[in-house]
Protein backbone atom coordinates (compact mmCIF):
# COMPACT_ATOMS: atom_id res chain seq x y z
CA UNK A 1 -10.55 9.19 4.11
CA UNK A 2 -13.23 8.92 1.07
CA UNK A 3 -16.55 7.52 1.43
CA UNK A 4 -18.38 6.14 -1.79
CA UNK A 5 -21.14 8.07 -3.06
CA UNK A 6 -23.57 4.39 -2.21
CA UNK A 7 -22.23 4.49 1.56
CA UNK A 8 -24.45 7.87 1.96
CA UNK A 9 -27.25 7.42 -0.39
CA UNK A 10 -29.52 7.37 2.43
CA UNK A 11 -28.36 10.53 4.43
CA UNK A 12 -29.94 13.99 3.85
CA UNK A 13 -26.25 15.75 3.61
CA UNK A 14 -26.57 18.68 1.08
CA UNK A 15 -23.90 20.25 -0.77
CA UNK A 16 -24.04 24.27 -1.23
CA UNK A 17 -21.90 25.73 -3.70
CA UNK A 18 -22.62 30.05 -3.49
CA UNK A 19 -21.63 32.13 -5.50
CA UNK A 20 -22.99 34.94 -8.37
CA UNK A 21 -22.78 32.77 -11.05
CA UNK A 22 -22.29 35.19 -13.71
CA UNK A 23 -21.35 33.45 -15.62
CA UNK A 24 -21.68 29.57 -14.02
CA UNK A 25 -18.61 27.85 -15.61
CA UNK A 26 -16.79 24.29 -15.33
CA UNK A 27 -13.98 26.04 -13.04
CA UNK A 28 -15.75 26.69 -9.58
CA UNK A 29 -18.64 24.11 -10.69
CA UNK A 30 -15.41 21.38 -11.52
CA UNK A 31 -13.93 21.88 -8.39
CA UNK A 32 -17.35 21.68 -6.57
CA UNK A 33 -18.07 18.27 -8.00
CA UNK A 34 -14.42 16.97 -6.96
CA UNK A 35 -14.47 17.67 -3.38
CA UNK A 36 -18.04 16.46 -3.34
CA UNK A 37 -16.69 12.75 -4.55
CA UNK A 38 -14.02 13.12 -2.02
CA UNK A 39 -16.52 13.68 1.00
CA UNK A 40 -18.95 11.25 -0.82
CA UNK A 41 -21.91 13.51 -1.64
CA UNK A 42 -23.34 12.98 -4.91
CA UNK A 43 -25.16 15.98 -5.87
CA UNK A 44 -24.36 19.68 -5.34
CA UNK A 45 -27.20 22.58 -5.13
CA UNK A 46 -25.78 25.62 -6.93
CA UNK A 47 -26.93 28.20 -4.65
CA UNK A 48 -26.59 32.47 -6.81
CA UNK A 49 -26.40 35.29 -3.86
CA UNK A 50 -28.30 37.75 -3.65
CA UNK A 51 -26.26 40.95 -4.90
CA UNK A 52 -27.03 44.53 -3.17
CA UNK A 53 -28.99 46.67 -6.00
CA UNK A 54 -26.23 49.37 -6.39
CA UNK A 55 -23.91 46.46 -6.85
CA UNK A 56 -24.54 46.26 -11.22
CA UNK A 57 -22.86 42.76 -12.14
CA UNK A 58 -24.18 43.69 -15.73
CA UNK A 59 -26.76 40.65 -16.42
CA UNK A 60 -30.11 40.38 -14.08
CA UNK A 61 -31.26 37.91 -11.24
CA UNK A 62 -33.33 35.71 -13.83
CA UNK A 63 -30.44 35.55 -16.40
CA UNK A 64 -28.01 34.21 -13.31
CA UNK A 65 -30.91 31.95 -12.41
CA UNK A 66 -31.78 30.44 -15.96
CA UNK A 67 -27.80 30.15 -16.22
CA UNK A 68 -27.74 27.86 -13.25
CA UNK A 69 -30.94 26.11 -14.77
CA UNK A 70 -28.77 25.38 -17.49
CA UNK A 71 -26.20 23.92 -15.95
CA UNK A 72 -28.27 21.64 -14.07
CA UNK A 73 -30.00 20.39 -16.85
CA UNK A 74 -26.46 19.40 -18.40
CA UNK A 75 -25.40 17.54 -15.84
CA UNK A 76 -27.88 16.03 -13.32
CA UNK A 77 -25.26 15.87 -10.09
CA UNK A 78 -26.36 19.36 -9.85
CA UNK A 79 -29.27 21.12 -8.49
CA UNK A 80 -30.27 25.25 -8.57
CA UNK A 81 -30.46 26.45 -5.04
CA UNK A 82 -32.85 29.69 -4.60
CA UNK A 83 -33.43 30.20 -1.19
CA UNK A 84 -31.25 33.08 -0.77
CA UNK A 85 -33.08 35.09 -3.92
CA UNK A 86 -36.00 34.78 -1.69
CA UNK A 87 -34.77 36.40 1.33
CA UNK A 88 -34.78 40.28 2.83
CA UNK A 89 -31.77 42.61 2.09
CA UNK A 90 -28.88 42.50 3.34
CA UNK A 91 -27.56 38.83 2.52
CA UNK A 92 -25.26 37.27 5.15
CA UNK A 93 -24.24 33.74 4.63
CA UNK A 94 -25.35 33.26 7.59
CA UNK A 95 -28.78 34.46 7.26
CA UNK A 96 -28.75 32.20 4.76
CA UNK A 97 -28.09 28.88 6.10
CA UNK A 98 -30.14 29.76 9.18
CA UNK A 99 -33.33 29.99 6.85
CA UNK A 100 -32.07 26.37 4.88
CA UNK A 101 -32.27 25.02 8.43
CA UNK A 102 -35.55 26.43 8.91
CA UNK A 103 -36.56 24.79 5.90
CA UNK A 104 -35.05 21.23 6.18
CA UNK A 105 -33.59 19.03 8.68
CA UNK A 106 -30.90 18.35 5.96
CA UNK A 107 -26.93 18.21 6.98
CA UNK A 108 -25.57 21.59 4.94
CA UNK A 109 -21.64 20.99 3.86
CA UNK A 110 -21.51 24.30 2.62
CA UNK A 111 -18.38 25.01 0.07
CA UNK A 112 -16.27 27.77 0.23
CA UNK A 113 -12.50 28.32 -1.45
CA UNK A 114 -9.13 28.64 0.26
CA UNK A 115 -9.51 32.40 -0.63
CA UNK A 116 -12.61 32.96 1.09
CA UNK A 117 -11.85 30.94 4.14
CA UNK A 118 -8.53 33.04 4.81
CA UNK A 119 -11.45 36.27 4.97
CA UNK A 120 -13.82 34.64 6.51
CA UNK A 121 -13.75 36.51 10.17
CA UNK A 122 -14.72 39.68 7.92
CA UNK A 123 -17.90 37.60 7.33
CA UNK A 124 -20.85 38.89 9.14
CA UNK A 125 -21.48 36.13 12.55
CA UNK A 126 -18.82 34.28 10.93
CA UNK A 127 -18.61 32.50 14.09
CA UNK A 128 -22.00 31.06 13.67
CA UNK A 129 -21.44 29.64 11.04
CA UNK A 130 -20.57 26.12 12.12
CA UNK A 131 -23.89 26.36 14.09
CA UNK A 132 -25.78 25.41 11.24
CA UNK A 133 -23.71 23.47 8.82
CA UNK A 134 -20.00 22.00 7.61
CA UNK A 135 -17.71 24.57 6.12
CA UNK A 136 -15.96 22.24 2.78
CA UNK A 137 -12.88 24.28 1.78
CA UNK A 138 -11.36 23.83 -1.80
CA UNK A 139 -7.58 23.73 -1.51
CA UNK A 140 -6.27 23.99 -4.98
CA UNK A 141 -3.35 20.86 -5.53
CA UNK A 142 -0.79 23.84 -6.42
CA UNK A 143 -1.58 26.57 -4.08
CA UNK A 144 -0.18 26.83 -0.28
CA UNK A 145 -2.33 26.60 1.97
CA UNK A 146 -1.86 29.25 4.58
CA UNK A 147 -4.51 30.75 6.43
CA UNK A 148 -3.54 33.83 8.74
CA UNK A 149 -3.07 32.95 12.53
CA UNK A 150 -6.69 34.02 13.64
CA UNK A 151 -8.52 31.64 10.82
CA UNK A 152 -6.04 29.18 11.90
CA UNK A 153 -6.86 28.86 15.54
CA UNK A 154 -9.76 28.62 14.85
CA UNK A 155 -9.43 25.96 12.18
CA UNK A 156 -7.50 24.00 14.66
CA UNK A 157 -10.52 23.77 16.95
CA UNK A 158 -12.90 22.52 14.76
CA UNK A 159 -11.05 20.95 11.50
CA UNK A 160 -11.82 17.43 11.26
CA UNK A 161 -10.09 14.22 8.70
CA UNK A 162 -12.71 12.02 9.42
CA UNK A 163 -15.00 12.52 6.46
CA UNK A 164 -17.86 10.00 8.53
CA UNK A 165 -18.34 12.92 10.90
CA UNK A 166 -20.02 15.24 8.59
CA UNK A 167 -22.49 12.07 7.74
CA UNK A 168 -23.07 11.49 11.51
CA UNK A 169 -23.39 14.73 12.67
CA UNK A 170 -25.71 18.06 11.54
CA UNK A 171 -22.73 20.45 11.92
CA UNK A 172 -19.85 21.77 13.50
CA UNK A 173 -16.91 20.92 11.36
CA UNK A 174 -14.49 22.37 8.85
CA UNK A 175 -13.31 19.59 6.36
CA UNK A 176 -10.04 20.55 4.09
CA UNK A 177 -10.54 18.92 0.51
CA UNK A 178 -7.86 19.30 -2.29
CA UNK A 179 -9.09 20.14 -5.70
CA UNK A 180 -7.60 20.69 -9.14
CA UNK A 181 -6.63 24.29 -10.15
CA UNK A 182 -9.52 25.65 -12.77
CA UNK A 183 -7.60 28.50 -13.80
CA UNK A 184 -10.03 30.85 -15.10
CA UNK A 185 -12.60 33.51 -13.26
CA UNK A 186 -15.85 34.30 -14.04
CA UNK A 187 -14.18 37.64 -14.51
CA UNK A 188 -11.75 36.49 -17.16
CA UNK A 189 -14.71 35.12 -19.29
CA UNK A 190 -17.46 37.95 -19.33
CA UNK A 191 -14.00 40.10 -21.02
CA UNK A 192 -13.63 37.82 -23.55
CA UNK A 193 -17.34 37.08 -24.16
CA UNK A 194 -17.31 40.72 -24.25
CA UNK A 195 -14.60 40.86 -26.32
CA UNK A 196 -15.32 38.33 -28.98
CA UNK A 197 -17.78 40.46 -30.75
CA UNK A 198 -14.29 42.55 -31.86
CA UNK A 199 -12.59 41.59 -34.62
CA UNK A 200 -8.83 40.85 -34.56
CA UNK A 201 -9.06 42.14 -38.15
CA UNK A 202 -12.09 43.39 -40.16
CA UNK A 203 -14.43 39.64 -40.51
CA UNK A 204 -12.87 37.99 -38.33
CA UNK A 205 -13.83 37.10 -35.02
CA UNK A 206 -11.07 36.40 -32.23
CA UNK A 207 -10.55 33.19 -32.22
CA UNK A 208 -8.62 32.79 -29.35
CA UNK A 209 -11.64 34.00 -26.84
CA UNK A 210 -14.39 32.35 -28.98
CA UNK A 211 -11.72 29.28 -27.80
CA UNK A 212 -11.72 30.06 -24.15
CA UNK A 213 -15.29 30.56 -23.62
CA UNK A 214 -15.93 26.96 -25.58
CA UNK A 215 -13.59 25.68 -22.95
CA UNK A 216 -15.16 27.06 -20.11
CA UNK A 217 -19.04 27.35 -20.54
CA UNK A 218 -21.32 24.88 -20.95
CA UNK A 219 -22.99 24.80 -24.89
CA UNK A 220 -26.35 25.84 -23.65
CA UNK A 221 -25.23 28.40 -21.80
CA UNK A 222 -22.85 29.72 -24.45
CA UNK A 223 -25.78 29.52 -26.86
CA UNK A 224 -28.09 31.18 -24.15
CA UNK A 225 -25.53 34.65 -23.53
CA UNK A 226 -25.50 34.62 -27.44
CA UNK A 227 -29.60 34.54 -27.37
CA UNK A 228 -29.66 37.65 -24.69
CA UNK A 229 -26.59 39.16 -26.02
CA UNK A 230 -25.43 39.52 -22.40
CA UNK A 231 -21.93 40.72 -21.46
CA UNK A 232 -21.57 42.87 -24.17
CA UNK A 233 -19.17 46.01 -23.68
């Protein structure tokens, strides 16, 4: 079941997409946006982790952030998210969405991928989680969907296909959405971004990543990585 975007324009439901963002592209951001129509949430809050400081993802905090910025400003369905920036190392998830509760009375449907949901008892508290929000997990259309027999128990308990729960109720549910297979990584596009600066043959740049990136990354941003020459090898 689908509910239109105008049958919850007056809830406080807020959609969390996490993730490092490094580079944001239309892939995870796409799929976001999909599954939001499908549960009938309008806007999503792009929400960057915080990352350990012997963990080097190669471009800083602010360049993630302004990234994200950028994004938003594109596109006005989506908001940056910076609570977790804020917060005291370690980051746990749940950490996380305990402080958003703190903050708001808001309903958080926060989105995770098939991949992640089939680790997510490695998560620190992951059985907390549902304490303060809605997990939203992004099947992809062409993938199976087959979570290992501990995830699914528990899925079984608290999966729900009534989309007008997580409108009613502040949290507690797992919702399944199916979304269309973005098939590039964030790691696939910092090679070629790093890659593009070498020529296929002496003058000419490689057309075929230049390509990609176009595809993948929003102008600005593309324009903004140029600017700070980030991802270079």
């Amino acid at each position: 079941m689908t509910l239109s975007r105008a049958s919850q324009s007056n809830s406080s439901v807020k959609a969390i997409l996490g993730g490092t963002f490094n580079p944001p592209h239309k892939g995870h951001i796409g799929a976001a946006l999909k599954a939001a129509d499908e549960i009938g949430i309008d806007r999503v809050h792009l929400m960057p982790c915080k990352l350990a400081p012997h963990k080097s993802v190669g471009v800083s905090e602010s360049h993630r952030v302004k990234m994200i910025e950028l994004c938003a400003h594109n596109n006005d369905r989506l908001i940056p998210e910076l609570i977790e920036l804020t917060l005291p190392s370690p980051s746990y998830t749940v950490k996380t969405l305990r402080a958003l509760k703190e903050k708001s009375d808001d309903t958080i449907c926060f989105f995770i991928g098939a991949d992640s949901l089939y680790n997510l008892d490695k998560w620190y508290e992951w059985e907390q989680l549902l304490d303060y929000c809605h997990l939203v997990v992004m099947r992809r259309d062409d993938e199976k969907f087959s979570p290992p027999p501990a995830i699914q128990a528990w899925l079984d308990c608290h999966v729900t296909n009534d989309i007008n729960v997580i409108h009613a109720k502040p949290a507690g549910h797992v919702v399944l959405t199916n979304t269309p297979l973005f098939s590039v990584s964030s790691t696939e596009i910092r090679d070629v971004l790093a890659s593009a600066a070498t020529p296929e043959k002496a003058g000419t740049p490689n057309s075929s990543n230049v390509a990609l990136a176009s595809l993948w990354l929003e102008e600005n941003v593309r324009e903004y990585i140029s600017e700070h020459q980030l991802y270079k090898s």
